[in-house]
Protein backbone atom coordinates (compact mmCIF):
# COMPACT_ATOMS: atom_id res chain seq x y z
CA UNK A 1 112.74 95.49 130.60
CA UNK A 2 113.83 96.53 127.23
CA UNK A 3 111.65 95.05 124.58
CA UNK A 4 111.68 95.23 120.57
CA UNK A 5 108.45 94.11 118.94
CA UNK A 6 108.00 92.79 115.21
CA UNK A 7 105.06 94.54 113.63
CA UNK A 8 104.42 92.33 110.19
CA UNK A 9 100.84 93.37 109.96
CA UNK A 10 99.68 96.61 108.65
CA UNK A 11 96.17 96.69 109.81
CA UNK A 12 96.78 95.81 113.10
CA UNK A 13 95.11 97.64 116.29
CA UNK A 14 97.55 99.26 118.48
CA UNK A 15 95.83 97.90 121.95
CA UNK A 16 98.73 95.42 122.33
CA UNK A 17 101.18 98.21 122.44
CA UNK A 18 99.24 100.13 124.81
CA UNK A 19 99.59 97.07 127.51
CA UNK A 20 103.06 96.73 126.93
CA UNK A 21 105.53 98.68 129.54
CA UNK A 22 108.81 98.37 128.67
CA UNK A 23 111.49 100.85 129.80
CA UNK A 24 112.80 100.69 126.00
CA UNK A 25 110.59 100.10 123.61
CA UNK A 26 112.05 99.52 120.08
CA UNK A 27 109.72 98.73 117.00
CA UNK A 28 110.88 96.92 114.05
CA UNK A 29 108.40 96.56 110.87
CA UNK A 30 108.61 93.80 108.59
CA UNK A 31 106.64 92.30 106.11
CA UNK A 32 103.14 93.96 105.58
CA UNK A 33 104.49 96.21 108.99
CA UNK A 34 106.15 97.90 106.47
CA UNK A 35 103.44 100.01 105.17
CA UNK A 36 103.36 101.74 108.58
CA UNK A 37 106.49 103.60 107.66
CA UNK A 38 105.24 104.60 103.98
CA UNK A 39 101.76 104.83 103.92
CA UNK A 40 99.63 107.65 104.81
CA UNK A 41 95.64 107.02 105.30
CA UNK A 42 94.04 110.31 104.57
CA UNK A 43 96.81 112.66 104.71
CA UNK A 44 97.98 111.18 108.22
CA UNK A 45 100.94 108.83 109.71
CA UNK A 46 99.94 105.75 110.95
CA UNK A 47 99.05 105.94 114.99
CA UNK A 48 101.50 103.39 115.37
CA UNK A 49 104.33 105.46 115.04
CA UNK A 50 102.67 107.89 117.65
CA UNK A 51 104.85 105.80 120.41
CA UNK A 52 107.86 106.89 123.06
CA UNK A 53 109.84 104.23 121.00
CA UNK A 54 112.77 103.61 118.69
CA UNK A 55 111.37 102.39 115.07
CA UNK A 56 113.17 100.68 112.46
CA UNK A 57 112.01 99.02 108.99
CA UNK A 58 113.77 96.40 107.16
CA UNK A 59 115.10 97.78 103.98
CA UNK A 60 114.71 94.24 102.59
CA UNK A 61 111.05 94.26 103.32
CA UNK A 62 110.80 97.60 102.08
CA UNK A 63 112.23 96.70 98.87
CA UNK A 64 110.39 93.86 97.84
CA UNK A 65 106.83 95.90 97.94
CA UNK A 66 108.93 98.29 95.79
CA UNK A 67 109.70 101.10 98.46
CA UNK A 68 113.11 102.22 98.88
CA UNK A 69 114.58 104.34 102.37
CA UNK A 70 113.10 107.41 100.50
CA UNK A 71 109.62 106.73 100.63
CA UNK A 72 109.80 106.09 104.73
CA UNK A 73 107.58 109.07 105.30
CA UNK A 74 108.87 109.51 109.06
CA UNK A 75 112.31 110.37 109.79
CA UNK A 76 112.14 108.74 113.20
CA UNK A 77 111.86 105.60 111.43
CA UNK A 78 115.55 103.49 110.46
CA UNK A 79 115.91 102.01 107.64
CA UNK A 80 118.31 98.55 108.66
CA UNK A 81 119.38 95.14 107.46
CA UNK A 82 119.12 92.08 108.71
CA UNK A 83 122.24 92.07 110.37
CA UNK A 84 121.39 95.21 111.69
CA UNK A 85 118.12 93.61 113.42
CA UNK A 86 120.85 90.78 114.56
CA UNK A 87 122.68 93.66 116.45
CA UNK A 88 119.64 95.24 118.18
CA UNK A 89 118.29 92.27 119.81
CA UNK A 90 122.18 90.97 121.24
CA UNK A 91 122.97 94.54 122.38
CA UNK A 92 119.94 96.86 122.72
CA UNK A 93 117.08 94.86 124.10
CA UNK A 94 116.55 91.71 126.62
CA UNK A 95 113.42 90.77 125.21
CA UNK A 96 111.80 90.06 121.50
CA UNK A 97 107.74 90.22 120.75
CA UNK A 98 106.16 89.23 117.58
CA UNK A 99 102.92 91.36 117.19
């Protein structure tokens, strides 16, 4: 199976992820998930982005909390649009999660 997940919470646990096995995992971060790819809690990445997976963050997400594709502080992390997110889940993945 070839799953992307939502991440829209910043504080979440990562346990969820641990039970999931996809063959592809892709992880897109939106709303408050956005944090994940520009914060950094004492000095350190968040473990979510410690994952065998593709990441992406919506720019438009980004941009309303007043981030911009600069401050993504991991460079395995995409910054896409909408329509990009449109594209990933008709081409790249079978399956959608909201965690």
């Amino acid at each position: 199976m070839k799953l992307v997940a939502f991440v829209s919470d910043y504080r979440m646990t990562v346990d969820t992820l641990d039970r999931l096995k996809p063959e592809k995992l892709g992880i897109i971060l939106v709303q408050n998930g956005v944090y994940h790819a520009t914060v950094k809690d004492k000095g350190n990445p968040s473990p979510l982005l410690d994952y065998s997976a593709d990441y992406y963050v919506l720019k438009d997400d980004l941009e309303t909390r007043g981030y911009t594709a600069s401050d993504v502080v991991n460079s395995k992390v995409k910054v896409i649009s909408f329509g990009d997110i449109v594209d990933l889940m008709f081409n790249d993945y079978d399956k959608s999660a909201w965690i």
